[in-house]
Protein backbone atom coordinates (compact mmCIF):
# COMPACT_ATOMS: atom_id res chain seq x y z
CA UNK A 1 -26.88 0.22 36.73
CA UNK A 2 -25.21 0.71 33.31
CA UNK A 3 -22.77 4.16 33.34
CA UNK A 4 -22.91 6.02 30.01
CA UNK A 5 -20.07 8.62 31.13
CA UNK A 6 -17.00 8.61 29.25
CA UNK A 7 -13.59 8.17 31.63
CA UNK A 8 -10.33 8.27 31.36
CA UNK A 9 -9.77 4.79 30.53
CA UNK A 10 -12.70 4.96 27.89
CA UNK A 11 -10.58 7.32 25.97
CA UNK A 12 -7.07 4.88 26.34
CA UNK A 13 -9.05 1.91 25.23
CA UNK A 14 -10.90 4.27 22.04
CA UNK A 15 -7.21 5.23 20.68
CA UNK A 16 -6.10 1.95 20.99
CA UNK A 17 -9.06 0.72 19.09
CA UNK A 18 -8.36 3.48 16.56
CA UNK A 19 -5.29 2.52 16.37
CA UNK A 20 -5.50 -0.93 15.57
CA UNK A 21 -8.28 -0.48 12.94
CA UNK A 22 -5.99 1.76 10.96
CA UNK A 23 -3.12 -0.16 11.06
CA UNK A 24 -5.61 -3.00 9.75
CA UNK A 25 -6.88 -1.17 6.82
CA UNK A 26 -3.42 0.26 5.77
CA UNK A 27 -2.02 -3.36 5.87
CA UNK A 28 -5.58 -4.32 3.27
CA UNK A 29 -4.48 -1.19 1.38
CA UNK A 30 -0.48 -2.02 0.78
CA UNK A 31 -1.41 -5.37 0.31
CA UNK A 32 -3.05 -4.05 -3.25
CA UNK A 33 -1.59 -4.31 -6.66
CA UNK A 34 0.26 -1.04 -7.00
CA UNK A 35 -2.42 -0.42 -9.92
CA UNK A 36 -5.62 -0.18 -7.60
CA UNK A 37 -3.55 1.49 -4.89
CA UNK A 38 -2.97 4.48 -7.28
CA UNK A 39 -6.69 3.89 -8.76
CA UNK A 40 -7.47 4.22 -4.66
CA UNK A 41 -5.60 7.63 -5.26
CA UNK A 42 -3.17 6.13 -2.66
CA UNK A 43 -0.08 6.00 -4.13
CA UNK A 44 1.73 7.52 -7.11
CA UNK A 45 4.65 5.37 -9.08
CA UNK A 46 7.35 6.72 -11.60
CA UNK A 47 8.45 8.86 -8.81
CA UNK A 48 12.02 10.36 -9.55
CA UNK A 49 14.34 11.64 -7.28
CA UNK A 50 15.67 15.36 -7.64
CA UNK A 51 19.77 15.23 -5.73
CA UNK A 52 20.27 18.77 -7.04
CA UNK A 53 17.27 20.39 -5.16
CA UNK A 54 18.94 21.94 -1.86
CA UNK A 55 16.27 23.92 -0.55
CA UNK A 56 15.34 23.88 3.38
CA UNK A 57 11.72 24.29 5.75
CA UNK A 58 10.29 27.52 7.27
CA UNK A 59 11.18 25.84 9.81
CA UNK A 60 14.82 24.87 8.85
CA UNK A 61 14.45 21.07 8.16
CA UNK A 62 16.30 19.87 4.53
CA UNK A 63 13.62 19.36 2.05
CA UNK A 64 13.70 16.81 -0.59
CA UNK A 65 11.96 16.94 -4.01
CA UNK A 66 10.23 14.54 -5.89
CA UNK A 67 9.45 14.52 -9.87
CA UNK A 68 6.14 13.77 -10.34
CA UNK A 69 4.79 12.77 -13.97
CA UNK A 70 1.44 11.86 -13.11
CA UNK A 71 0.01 12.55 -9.48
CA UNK A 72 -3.90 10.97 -9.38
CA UNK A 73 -3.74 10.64 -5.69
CA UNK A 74 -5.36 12.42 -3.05
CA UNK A 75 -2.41 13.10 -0.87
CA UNK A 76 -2.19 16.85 0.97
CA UNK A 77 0.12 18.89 2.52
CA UNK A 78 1.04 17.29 5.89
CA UNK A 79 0.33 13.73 4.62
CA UNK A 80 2.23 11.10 6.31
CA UNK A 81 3.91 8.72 3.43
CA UNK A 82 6.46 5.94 2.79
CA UNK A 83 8.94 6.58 -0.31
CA UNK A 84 9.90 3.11 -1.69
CA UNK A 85 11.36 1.29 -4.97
CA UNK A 86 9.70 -1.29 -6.39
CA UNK A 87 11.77 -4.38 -4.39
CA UNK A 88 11.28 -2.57 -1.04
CA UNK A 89 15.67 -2.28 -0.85
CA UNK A 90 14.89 1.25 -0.28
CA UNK A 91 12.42 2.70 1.66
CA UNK A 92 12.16 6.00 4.02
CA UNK A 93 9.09 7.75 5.65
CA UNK A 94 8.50 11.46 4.63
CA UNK A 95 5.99 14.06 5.09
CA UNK A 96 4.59 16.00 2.48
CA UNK A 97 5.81 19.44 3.04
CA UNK A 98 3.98 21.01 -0.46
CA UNK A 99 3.59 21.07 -4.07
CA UNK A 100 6.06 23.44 -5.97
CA UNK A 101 4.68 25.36 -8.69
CA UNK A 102 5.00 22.56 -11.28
CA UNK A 103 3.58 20.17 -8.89
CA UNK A 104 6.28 18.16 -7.96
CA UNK A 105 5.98 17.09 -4.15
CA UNK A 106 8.88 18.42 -1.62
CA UNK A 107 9.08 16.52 1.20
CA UNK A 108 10.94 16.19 4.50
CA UNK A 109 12.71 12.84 5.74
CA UNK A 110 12.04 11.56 9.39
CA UNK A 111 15.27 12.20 11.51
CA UNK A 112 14.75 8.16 12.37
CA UNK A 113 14.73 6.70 8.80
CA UNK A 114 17.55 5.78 6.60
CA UNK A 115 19.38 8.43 4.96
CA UNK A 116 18.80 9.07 1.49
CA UNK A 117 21.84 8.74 -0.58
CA UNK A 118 22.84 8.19 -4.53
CA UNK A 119 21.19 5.34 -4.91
CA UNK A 120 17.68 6.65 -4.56
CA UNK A 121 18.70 8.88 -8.00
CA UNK A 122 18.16 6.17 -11.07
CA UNK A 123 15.60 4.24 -9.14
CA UNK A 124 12.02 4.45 -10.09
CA UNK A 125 10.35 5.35 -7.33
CA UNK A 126 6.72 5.03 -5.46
CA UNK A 127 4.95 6.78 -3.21
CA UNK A 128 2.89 5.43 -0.44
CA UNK A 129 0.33 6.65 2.02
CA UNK A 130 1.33 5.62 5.12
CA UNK A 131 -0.15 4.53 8.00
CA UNK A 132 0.30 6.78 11.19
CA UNK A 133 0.02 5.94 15.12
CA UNK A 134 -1.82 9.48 16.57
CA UNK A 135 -0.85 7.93 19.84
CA UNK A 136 2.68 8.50 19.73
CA UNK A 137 2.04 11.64 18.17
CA UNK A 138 -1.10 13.49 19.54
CA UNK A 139 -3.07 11.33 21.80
CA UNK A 140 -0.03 10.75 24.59
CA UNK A 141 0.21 14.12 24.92
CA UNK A 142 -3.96 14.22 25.99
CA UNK A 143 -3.40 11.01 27.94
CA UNK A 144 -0.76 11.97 29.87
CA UNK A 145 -2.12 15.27 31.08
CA UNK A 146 -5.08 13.85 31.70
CA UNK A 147 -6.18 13.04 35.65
CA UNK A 148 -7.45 9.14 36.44
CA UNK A 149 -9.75 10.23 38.99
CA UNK A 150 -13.35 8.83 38.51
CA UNK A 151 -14.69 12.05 40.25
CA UNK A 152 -12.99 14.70 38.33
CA UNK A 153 -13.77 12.79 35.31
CA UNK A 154 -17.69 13.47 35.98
CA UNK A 155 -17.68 17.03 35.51
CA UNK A 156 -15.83 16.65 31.58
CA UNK A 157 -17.13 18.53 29.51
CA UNK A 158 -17.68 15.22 27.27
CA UNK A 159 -20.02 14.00 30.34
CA UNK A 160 -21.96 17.09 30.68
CA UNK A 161 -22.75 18.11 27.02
CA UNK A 162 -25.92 18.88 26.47
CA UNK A 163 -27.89 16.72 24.00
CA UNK A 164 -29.28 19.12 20.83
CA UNK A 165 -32.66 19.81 20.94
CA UNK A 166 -34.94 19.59 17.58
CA UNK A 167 -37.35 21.97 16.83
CA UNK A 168 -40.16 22.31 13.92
CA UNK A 169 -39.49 18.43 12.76
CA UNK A 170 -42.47 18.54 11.19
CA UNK A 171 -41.65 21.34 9.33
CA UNK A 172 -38.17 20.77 7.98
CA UNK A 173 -39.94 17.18 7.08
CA UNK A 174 -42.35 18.94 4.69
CA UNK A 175 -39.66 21.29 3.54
CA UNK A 176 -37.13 18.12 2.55
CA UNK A 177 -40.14 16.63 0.60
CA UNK A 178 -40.69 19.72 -1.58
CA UNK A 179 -36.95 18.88 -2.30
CA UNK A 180 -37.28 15.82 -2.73
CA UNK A 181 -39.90 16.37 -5.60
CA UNK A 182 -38.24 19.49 -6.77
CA UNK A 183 -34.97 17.76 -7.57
CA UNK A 184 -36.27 14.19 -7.94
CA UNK A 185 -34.01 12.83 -5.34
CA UNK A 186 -34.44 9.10 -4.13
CA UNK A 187 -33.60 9.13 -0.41
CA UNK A 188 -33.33 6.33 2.00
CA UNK A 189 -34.84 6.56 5.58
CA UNK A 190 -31.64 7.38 7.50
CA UNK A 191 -30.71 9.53 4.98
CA UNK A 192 -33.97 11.34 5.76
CA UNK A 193 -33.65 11.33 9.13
CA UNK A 194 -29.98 12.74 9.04
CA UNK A 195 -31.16 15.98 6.75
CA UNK A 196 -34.18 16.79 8.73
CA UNK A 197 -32.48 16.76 11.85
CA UNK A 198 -29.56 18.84 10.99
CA UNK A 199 -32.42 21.27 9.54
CA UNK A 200 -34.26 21.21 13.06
CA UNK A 201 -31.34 20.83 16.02
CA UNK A 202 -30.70 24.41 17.85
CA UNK A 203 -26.94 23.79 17.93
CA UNK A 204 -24.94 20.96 15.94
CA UNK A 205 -25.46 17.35 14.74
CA UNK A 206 -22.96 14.67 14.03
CA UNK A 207 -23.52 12.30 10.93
CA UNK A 208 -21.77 9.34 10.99
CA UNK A 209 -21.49 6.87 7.99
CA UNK A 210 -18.64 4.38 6.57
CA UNK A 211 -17.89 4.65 2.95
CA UNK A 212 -20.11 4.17 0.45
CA UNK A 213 -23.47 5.49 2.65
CA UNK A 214 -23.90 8.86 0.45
CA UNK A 215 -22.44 11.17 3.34
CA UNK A 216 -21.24 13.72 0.42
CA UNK A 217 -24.51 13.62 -1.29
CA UNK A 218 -26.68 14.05 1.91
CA UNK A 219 -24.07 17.17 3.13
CA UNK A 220 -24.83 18.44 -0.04
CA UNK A 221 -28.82 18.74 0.27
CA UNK A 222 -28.11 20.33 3.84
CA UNK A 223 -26.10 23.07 1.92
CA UNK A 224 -29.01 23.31 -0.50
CA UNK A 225 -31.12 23.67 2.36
CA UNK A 226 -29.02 25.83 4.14
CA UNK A 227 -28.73 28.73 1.31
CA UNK A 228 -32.77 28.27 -0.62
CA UNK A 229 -34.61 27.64 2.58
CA UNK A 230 -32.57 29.60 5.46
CA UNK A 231 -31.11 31.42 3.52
CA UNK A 232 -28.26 30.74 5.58
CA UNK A 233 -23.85 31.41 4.50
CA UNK A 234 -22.33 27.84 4.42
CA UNK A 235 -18.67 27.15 4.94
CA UNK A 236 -17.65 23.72 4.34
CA UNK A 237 -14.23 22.23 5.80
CA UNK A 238 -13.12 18.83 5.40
CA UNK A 239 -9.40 16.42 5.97
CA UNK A 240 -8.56 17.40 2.54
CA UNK A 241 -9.60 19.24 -0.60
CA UNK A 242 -10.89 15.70 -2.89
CA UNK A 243 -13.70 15.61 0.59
CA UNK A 244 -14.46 19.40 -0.04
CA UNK A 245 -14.88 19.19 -3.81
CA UNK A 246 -16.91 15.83 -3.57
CA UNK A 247 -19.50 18.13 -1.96
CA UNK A 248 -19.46 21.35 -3.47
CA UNK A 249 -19.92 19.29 -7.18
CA UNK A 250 -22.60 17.52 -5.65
CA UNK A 251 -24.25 21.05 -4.83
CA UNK A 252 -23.59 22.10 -8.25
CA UNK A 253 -25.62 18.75 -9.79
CA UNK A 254 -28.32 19.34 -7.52
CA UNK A 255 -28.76 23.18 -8.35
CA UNK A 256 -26.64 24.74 -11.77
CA UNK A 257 -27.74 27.71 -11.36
CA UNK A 258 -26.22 28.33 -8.06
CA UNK A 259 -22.55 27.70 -9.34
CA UNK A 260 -21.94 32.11 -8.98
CA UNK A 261 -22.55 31.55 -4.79
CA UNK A 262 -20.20 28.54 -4.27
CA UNK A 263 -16.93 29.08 -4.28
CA UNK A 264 -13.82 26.85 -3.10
CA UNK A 265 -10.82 28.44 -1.92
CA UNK A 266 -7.25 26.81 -1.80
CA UNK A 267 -4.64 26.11 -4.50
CA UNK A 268 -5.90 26.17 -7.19
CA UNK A 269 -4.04 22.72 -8.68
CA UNK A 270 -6.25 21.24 -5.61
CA UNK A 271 -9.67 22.51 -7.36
CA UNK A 272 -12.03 20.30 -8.56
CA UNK A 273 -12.38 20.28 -12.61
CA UNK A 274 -16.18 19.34 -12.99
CA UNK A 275 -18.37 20.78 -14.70
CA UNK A 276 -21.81 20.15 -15.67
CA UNK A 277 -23.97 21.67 -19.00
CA UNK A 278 -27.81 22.50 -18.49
CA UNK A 279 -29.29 24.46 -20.97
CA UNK A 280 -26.83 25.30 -23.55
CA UNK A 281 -24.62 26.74 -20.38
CA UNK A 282 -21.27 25.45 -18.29
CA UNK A 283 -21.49 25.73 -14.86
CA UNK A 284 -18.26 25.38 -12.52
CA UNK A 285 -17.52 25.71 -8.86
CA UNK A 286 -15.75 28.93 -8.86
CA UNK A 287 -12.12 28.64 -7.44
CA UNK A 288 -10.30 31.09 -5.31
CA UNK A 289 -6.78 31.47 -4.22
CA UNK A 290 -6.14 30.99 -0.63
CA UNK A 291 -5.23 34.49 -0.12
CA UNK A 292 -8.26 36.36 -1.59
CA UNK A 293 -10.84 37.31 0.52
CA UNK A 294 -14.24 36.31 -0.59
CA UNK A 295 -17.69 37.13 -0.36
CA UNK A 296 -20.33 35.39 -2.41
CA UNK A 297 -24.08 36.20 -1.97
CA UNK A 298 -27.24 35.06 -2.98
């Protein structure tokens, strides 16, 4: 009889899977021309190294900073990253600690790596996203904490979850067709399916898509859904700000007119800077600092 509970072992086996498919498509990624890697928004070049900057953590830790000239990438703070030259003689992993006020990147050195030293001043340098093993980091700390037993396992909370429950399919399936002929939209079947059922479930529902699938544009109908047919507040949260501005814009092309009730708060360099013109006016996602409190409604 097959056993659809998830175990202990289940979980080792899905980090180590996780695991080895990132390290795969970080090793696709470096293998890149530098060009594409920075037209991938994963890596910046002409990177300059600042010796005078002395300036230390919150937390105490010596920060570094780096001169950027032209930063296209996607990187945020917290983002794990390898500082090279171009010949690969010097190299050091760094964390992104945050953008200073003229965008420049300060980041902190791993205790482990090579020390930086005059050298790294008249180099031209490159910045790299780099690839990062959550076992050492997050996962061990689950795994280890974690019981073995087969019985305890059976009461998780991951084993005894309910399902989500749909209600009014029908109905949301109607709705999502006036949409779909209101906005002339050109959806495919799972695409469909994912919409309607977020629209119907009583609790949550997980979309799941690899690049490429129209995830973004699909979270953005559900938003329009959300606020014109449930009239419903929407907070969107993503890994970084480039995710969350993918799907606010794509709100905005659906519906103009709503650009006064969406609003994206963070830094404002982060922002997205599109814009689109429908009847002689600009409309914008409006941007917010991250320490204004805000309150948009329809």
């Amino acid at each position: 009889m097959y056993d659809d509970r998830i175990y202990y072992q289940d979980i080792v086996d899905y980090f180590d899977l996780e695991a080895e498919y990132d390290r795969k498509k970080n090793d696709e990624l470096r293998a890149l021309p530098l060009a594409e890697r920075i037209h991938k928004r994963k890596a910046i070049e002409d990177v300059r190294w600042d010796s005078s900057y002395m300036e230390r953590s919150k937390e105490g830790n010596r920060l570094y900073r780096l001169i950027i000239h032209n930063n296209l990438s996607d990187f945020t703070e917290g983002e794990k990253l390898e500082l090279h030259n171009i010949s690969g003689s010097l190299k050091a992993k760094c964390t992104l600690y945050q953008y200073d006020e003229a965008e420049n990147i300060l980041i902190e050195i791993y205790r482990t790596d090579n020390p930086l030293n005059n050298a790294w001043e008249n180099e031209s340098l490159i910045l790299d996203k780099d690839c990062v093993d959550l076992r050492e980091y997050v996962y061990s700390k689950y795994t280890s904490s974690e019981t073995r037993s087969a019985e305890e396992w059976e009461n998780k909370l991951i084993n005894t979850h309910q399902i989500p429950l749909f209600s009014k399919v029908d109905e949301m399936d109607l709705e999502l067709k006036d949409t779909e002929n209101n906005f002339q939209l050109s959806l495919t079947e799972k695409q469909r399916e994912a919409i309607i059922r977020s629209m119907a479930t009583d609790s949550h529902y997980l979309i799941q898509g690899p690049p490429g699938t129209g995830k973004s544009f699909v979270l953005s109908i559900i938003i329009l859904e959300e606020l014109l047919f449930f009239n419903h507040k929407v907070v969107v949260t993503g890994p970084n700000h480039m995710a969350i501005n993918n799907a606010l814009d794509q709100v905005l092309k659906l519906g103009p007119e709503l650009a006064p009730y969406i609003g994206k708060i963070g830094p404002l360099y982060k922002a997205s800077d599109f814009s689109i013109e429908k009847d002689g006016h600009s409309y914008q996602v409006q941007r917010f600092p991250p320490t204004r409190c805000v309150q948009l409604e329809l």
